[in-house]
PDB file of N, CA and C in Angstrom:
ATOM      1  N   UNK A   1     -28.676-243.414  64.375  1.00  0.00           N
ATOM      2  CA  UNK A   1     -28.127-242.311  63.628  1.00  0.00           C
ATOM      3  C   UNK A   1     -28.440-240.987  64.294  1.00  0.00           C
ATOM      4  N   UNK A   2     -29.453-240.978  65.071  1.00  0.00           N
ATOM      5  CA  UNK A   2     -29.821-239.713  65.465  1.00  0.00           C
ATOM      6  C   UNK A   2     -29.498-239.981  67.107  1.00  0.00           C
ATOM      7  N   UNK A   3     -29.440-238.911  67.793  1.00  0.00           N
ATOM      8  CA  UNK A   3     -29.501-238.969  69.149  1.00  0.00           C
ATOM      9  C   UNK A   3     -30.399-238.954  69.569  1.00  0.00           C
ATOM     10  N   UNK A   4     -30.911-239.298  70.988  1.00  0.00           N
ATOM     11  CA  UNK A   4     -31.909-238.722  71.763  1.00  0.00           C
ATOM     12  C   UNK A   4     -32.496-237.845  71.576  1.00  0.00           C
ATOM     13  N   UNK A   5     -33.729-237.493  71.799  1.00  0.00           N
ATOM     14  CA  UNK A   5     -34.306-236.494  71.141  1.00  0.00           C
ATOM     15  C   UNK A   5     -34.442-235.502  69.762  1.00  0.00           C
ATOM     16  N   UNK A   6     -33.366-236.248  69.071  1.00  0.00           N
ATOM     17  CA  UNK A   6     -33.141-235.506  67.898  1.00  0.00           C
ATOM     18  C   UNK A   6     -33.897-235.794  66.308  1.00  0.00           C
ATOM     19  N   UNK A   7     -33.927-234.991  65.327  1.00  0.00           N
ATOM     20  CA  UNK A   7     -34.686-235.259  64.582  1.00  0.00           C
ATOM     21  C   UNK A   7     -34.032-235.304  63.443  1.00  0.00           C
ATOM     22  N   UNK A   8     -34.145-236.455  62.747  1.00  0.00           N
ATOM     23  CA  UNK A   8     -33.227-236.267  61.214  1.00  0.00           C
ATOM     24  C   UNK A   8     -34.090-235.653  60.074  1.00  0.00           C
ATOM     25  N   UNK A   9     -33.289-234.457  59.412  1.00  0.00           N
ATOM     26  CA  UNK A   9     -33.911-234.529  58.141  1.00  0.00           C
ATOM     27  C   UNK A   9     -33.887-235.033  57.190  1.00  0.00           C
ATOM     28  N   UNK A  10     -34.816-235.519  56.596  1.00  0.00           N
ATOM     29  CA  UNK A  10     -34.792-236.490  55.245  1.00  0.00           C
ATOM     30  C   UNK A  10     -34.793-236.082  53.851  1.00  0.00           C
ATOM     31  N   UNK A  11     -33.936-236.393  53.423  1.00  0.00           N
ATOM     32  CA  UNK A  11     -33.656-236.293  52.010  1.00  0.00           C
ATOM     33  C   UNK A  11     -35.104-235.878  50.567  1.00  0.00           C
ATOM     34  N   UNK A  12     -35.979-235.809  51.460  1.00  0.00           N
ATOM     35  CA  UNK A  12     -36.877-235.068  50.313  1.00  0.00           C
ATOM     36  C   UNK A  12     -37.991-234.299  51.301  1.00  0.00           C
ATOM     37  N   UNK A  13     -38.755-233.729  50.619  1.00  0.00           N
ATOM     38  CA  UNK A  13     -40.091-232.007  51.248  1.00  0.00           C
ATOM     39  C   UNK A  13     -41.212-233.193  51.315  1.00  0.00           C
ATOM     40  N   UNK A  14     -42.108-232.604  51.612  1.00  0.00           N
ATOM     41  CA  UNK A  14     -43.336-233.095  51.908  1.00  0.00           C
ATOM     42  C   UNK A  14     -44.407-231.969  51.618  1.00  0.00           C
ATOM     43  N   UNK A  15     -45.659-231.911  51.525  1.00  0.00           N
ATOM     44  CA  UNK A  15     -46.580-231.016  50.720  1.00  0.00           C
ATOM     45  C   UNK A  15     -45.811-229.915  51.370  1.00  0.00           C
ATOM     46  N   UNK A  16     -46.360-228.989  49.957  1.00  0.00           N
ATOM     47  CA  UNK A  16     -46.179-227.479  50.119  1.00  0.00           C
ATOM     48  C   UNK A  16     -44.617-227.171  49.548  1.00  0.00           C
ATOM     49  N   UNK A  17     -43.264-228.238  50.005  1.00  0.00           N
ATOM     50  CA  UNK A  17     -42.400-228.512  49.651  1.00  0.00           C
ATOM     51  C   UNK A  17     -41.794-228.376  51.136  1.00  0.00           C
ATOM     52  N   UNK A  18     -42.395-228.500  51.944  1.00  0.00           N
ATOM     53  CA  UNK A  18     -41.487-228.959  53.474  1.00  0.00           C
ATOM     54  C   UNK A  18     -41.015-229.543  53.732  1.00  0.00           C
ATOM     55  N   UNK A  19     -39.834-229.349  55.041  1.00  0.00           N
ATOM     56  CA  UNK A  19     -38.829-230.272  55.133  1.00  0.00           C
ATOM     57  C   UNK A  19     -39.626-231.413  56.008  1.00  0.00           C
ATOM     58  N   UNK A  20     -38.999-232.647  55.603  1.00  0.00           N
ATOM     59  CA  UNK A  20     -39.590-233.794  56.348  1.00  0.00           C
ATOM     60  C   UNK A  20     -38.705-233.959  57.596  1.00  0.00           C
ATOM     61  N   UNK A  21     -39.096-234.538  58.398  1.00  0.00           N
ATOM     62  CA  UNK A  21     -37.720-235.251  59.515  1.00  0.00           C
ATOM     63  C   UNK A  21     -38.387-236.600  59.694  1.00  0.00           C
ATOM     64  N   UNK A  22     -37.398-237.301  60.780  1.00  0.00           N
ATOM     65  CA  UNK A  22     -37.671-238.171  61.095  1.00  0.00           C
ATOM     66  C   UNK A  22     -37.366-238.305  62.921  1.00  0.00           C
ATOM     67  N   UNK A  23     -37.973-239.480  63.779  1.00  0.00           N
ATOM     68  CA  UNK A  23     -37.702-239.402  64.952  1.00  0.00           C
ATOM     69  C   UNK A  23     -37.237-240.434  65.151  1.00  0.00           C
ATOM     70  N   UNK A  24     -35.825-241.287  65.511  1.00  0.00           N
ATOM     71  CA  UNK A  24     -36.044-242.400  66.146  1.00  0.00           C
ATOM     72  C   UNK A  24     -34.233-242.384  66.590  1.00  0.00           C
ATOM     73  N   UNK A  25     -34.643-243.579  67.190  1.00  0.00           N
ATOM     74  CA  UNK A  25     -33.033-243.851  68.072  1.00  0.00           C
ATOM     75  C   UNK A  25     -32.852-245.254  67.236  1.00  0.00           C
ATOM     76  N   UNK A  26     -33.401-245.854  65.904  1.00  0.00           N
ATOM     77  CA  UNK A  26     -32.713-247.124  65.111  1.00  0.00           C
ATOM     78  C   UNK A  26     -32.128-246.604  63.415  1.00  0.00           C
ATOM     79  N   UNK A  27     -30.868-246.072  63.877  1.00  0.00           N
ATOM     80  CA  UNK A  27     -30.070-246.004  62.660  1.00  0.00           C
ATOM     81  C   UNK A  27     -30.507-247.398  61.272  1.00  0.00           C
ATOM     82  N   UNK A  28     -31.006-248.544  61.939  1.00  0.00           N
ATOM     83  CA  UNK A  28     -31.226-249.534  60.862  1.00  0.00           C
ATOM     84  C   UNK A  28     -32.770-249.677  60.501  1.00  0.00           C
ATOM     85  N   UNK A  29     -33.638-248.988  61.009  1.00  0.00           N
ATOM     86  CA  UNK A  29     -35.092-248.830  60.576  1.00  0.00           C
ATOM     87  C   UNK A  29     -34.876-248.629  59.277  1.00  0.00           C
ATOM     88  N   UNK A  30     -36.203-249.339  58.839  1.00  0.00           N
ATOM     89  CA  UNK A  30     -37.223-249.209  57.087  1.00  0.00           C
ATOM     90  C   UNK A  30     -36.351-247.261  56.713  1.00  0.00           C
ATOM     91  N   UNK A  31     -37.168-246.598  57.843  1.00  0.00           N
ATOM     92  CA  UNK A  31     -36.949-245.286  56.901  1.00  0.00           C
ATOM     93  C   UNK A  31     -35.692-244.442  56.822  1.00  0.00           C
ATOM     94  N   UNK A  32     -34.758-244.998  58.275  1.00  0.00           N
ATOM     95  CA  UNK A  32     -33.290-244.505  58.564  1.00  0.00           C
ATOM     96  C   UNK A  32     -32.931-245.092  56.956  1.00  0.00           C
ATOM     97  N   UNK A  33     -32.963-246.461  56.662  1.00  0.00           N
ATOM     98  CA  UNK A  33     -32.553-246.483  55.618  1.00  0.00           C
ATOM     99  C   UNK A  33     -32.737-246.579  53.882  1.00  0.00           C
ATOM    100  N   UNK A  34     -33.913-245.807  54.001  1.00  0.00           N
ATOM    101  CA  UNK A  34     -34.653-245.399  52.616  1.00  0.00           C
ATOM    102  C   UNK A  34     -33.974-243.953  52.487  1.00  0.00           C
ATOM    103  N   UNK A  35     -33.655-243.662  53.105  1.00  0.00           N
ATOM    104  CA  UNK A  35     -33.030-241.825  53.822  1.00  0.00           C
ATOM    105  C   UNK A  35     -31.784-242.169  53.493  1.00  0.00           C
ATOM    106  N   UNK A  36     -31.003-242.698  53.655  1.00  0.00           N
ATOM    107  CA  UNK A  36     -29.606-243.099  53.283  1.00  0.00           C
ATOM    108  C   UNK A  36     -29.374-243.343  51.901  1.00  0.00           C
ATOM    109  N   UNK A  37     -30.207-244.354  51.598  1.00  0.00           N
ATOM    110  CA  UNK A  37     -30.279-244.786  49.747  1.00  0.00           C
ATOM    111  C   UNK A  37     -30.722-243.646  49.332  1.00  0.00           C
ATOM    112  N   UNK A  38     -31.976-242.829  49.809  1.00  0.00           N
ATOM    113  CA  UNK A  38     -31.840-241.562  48.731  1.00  0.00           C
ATOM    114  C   UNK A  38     -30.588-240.766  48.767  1.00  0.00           C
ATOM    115  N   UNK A  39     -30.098-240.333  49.727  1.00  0.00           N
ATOM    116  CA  UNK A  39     -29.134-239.273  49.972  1.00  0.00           C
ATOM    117  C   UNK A  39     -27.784-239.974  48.761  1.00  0.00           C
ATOM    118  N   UNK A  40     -27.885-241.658  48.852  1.00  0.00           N
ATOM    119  CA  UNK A  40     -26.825-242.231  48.366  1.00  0.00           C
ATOM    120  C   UNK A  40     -27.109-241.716  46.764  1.00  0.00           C
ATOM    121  N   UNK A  41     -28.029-241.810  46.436  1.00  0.00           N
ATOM    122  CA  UNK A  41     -28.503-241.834  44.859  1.00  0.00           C
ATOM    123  C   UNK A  41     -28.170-240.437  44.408  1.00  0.00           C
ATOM    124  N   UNK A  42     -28.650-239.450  45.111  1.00  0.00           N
ATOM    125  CA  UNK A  42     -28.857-237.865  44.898  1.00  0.00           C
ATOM    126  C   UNK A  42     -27.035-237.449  45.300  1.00  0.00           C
ATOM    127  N   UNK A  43     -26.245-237.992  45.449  1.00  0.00           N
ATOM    128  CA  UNK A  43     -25.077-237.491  45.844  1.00  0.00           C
ATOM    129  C   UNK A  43     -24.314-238.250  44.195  1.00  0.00           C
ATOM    130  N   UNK A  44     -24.819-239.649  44.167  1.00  0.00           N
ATOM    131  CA  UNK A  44     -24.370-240.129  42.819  1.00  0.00           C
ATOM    132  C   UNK A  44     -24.844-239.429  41.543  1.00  0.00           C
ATOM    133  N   UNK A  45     -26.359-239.222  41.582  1.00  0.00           N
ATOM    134  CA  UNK A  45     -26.820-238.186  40.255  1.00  0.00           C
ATOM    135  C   UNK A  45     -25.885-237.209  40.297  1.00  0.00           C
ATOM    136  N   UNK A  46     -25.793-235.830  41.620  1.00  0.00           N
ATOM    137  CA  UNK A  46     -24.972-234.869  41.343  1.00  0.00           C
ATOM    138  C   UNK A  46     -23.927-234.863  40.483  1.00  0.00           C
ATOM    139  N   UNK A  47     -22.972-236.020  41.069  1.00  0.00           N
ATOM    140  CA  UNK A  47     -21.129-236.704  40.641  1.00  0.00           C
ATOM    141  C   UNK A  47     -21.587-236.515  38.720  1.00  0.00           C
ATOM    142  N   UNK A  48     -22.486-237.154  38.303  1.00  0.00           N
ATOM    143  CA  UNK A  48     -22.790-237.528  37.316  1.00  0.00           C
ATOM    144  C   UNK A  48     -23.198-236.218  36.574  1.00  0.00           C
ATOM    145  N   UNK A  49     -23.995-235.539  37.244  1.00  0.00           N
ATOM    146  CA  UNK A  49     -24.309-234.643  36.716  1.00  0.00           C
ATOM    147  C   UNK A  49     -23.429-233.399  36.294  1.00  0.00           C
ATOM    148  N   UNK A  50     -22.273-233.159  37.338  1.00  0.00           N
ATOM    149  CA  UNK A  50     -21.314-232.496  37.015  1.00  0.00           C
ATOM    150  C   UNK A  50     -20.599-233.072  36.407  1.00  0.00           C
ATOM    151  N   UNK A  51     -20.405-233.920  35.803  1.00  0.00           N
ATOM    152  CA  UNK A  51     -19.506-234.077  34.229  1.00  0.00           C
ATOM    153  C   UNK A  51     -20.120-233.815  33.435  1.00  0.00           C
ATOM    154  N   UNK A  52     -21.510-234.109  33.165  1.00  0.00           N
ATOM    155  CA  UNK A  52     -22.368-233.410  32.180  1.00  0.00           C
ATOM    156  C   UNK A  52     -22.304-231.826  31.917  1.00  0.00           C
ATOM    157  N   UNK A  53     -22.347-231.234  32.812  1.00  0.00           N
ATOM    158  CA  UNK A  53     -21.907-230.253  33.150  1.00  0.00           C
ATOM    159  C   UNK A  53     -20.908-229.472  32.548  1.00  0.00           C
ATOM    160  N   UNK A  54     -19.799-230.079  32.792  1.00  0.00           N
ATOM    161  CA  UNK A  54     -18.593-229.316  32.094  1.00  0.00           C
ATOM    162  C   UNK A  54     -18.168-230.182  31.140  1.00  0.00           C
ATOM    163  N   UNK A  55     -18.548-231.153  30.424  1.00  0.00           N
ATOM    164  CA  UNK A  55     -18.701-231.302  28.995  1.00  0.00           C
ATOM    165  C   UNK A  55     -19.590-230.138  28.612  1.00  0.00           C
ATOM    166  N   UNK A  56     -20.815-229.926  28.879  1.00  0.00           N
ATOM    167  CA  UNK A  56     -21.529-229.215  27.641  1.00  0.00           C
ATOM    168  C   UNK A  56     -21.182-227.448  27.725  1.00  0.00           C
ATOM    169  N   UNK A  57     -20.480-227.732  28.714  1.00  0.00           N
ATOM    170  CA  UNK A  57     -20.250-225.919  29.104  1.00  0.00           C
ATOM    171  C   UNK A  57     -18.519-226.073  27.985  1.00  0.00           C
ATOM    172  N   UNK A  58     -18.017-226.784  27.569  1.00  0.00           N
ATOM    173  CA  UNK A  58     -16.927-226.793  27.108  1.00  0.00           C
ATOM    174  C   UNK A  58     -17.139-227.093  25.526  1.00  0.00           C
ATOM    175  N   UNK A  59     -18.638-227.607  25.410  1.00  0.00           N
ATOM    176  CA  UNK A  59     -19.047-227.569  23.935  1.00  0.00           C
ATOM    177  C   UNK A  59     -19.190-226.172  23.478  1.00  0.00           C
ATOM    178  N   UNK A  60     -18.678-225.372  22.383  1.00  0.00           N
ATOM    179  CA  UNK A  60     -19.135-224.293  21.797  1.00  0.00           C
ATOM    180  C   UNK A  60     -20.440-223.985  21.284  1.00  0.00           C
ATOM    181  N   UNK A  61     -20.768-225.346  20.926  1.00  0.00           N
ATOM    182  CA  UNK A  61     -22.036-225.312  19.940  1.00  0.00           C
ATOM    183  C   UNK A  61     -23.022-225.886  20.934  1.00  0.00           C
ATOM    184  N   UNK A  62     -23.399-225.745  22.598  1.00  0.00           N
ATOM    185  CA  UNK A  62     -24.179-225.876  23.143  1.00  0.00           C
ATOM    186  C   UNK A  62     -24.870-224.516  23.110  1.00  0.00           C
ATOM    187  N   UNK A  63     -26.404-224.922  22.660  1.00  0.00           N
ATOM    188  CA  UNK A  63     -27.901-223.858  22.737  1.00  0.00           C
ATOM    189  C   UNK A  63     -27.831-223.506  23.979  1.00  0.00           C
ATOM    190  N   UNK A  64     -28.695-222.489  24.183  1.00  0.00           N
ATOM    191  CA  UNK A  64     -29.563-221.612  25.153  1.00  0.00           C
ATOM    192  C   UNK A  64     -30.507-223.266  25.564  1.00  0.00           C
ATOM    193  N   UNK A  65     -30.923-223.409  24.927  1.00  0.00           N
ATOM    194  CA  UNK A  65     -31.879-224.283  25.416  1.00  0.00           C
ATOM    195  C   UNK A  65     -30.972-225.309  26.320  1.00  0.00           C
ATOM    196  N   UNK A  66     -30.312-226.328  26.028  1.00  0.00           N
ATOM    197  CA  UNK A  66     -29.493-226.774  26.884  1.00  0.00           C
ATOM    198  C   UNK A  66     -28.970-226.158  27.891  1.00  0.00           C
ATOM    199  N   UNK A  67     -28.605-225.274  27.930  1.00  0.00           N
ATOM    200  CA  UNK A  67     -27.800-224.124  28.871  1.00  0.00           C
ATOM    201  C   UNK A  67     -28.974-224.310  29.956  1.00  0.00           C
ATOM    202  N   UNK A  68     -29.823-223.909  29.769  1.00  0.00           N
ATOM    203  CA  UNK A  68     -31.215-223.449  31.058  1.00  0.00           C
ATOM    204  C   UNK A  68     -31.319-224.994  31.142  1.00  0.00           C
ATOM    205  N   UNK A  69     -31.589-226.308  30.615  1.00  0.00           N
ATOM    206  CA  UNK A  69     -32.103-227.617  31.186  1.00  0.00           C
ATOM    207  C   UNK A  69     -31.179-227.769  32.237  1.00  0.00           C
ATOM    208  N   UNK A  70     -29.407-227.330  31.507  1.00  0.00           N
ATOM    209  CA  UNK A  70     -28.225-227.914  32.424  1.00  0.00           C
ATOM    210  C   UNK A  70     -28.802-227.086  33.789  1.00  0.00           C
ATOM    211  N   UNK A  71     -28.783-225.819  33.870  1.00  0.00           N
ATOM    212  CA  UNK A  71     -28.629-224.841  34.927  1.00  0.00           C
ATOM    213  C   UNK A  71     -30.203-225.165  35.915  1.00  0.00           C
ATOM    214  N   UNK A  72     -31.235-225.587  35.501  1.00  0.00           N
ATOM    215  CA  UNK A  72     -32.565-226.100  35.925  1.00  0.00           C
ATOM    216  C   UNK A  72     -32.141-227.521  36.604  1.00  0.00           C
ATOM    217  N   UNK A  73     -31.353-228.330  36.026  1.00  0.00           N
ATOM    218  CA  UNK A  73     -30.736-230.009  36.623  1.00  0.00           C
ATOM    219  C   UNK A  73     -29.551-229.638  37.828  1.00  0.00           C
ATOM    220  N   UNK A  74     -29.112-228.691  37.550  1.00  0.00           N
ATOM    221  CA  UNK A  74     -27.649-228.350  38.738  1.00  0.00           C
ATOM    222  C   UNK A  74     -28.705-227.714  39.845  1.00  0.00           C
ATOM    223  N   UNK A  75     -29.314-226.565  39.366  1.00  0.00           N
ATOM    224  CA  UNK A  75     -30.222-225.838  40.621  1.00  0.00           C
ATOM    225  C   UNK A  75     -30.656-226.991  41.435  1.00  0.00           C
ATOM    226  N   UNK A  76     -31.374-228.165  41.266  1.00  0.00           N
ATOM    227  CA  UNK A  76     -31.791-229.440  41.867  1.00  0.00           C
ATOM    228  C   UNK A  76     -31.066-230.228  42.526  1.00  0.00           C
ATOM    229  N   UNK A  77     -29.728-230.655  41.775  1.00  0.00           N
ATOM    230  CA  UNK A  77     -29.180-231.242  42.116  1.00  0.00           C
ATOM    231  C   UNK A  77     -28.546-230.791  43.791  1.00  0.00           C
ATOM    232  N   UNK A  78     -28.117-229.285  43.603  1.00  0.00           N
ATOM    233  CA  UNK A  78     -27.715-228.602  44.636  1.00  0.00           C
ATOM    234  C   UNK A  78     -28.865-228.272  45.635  1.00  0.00           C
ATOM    235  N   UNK A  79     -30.151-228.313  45.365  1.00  0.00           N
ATOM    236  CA  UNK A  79     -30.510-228.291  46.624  1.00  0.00           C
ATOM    237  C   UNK A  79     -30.623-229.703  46.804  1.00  0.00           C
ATOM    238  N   UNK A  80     -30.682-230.167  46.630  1.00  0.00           N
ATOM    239  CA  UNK A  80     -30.545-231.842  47.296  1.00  0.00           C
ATOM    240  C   UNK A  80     -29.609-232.265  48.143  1.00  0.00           C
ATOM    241  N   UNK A  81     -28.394-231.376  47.678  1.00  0.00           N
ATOM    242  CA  UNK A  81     -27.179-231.789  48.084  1.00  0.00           C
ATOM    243  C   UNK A  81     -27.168-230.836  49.780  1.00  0.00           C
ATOM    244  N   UNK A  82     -27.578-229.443  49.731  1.00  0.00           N
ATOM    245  CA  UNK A  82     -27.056-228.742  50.460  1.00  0.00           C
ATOM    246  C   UNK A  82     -28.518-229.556  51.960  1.00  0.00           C
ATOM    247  N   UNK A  83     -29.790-230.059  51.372  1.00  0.00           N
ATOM    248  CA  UNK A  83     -30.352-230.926  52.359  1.00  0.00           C
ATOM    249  C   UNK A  83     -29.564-232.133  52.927  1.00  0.00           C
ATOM    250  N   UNK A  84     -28.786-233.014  52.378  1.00  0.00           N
ATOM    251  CA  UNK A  84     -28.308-233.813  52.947  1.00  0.00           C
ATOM    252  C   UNK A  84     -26.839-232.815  53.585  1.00  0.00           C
ATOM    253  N   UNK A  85     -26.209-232.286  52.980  1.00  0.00           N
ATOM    254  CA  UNK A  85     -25.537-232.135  54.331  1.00  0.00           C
ATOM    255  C   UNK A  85     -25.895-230.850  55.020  1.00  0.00           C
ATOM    256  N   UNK A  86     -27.283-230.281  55.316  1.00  0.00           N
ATOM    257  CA  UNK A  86     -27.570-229.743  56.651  1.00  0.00           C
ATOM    258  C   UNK A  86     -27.373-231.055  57.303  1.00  0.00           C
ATOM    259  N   UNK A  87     -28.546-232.117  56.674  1.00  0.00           N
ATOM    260  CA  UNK A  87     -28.506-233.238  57.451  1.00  0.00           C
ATOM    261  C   UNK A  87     -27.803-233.769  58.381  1.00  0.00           C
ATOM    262  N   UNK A  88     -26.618-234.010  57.392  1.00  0.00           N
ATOM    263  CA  UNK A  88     -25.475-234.889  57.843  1.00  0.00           C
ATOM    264  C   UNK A  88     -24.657-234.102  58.869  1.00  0.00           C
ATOM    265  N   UNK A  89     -24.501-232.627  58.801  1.00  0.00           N
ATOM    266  CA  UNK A  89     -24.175-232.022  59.415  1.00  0.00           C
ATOM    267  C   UNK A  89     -24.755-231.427  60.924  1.00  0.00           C
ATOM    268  N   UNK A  90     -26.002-231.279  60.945  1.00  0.00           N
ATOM    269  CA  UNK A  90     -26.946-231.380  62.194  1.00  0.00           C
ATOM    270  C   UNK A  90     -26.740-232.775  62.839  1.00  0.00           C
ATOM    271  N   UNK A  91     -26.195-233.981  62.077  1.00  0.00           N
ATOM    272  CA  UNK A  91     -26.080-234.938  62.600  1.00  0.00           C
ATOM    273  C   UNK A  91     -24.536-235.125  63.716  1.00  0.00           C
ATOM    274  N   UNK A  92     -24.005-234.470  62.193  1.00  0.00           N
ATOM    275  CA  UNK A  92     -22.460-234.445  63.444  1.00  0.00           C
ATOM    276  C   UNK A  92     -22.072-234.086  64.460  1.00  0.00           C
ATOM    277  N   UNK A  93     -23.321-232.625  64.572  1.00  0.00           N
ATOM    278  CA  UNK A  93     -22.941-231.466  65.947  1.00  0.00           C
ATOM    279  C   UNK A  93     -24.180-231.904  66.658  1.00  0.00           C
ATOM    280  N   UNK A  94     -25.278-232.794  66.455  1.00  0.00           N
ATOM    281  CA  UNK A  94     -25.760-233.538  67.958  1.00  0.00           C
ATOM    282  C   UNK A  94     -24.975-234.766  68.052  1.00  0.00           C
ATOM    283  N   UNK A  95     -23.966-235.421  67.592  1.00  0.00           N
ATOM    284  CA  UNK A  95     -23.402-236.430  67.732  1.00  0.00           C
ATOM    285  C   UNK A  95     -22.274-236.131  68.799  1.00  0.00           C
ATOM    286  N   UNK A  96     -21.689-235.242  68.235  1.00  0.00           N
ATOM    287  CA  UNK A  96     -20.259-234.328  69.163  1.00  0.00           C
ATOM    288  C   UNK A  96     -20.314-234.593  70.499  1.00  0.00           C
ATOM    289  N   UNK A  97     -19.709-235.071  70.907  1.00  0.00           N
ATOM    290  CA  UNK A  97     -19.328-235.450  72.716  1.00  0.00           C
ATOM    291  C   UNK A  97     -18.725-234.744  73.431  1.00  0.00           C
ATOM    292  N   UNK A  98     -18.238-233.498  72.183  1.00  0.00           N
ATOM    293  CA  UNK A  98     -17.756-232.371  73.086  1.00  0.00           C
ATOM    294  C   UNK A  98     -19.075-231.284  73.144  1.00  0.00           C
ATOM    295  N   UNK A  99     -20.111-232.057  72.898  1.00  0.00           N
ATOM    296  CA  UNK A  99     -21.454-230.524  73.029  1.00  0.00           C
ATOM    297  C   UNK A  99     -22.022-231.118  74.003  1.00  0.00           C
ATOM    298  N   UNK A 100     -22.484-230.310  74.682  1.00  0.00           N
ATOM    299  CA  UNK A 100     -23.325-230.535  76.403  1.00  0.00           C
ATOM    300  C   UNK A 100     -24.635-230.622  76.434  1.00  0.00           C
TER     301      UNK A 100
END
């Protein structure tokens, strides 16, 4: 999954809340694909989460209190999302055969 020398980032921080990576040239390794199933899960919560979403934003009689859990669950969801595709995206432009 990764190229030569390249480093994948992984789908969750590490103390402090840092980004993790990973090093290897086996797209089918233990952690290439624990990194995949998360990214898979956190892309499915999102899907899920945005219908929740605009159901309760379309309820009238949704609280303040709901309002901030929804907007606290989307804030998350979206950074999760925008980590996997730096990811996926750092992945594409060291993948590119038109980059030197």
């Amino acid at each position: 999954m990764t190229a030569p020398n390249e480093m994948r980032l992984l789908p969750w921080t590490g103390p402090e809340d840092k980004p993790c990576y990973l090093s290897t040239d086996d797209p089918g390794g233990y952690i290439s694909r624990l990194a995949d199933n998360v990214e898979a899960i956190q892309l499915g919560a999102a899907a899920e989460l945005l219908k929740e979403a605009l159901e309760t934003l379309d309820d009238r009689d949704t609280n303040q209190n709901d309002l901030r859990r929804l907007g606290h669950d989307l804030t998350g969801a979206l950074r999760d999302l925008l980590r996997v595709a730096s990811s996926r995206g750092h992945l594409l432009a060291a993948n590119d055969p038109r980059r030197i």
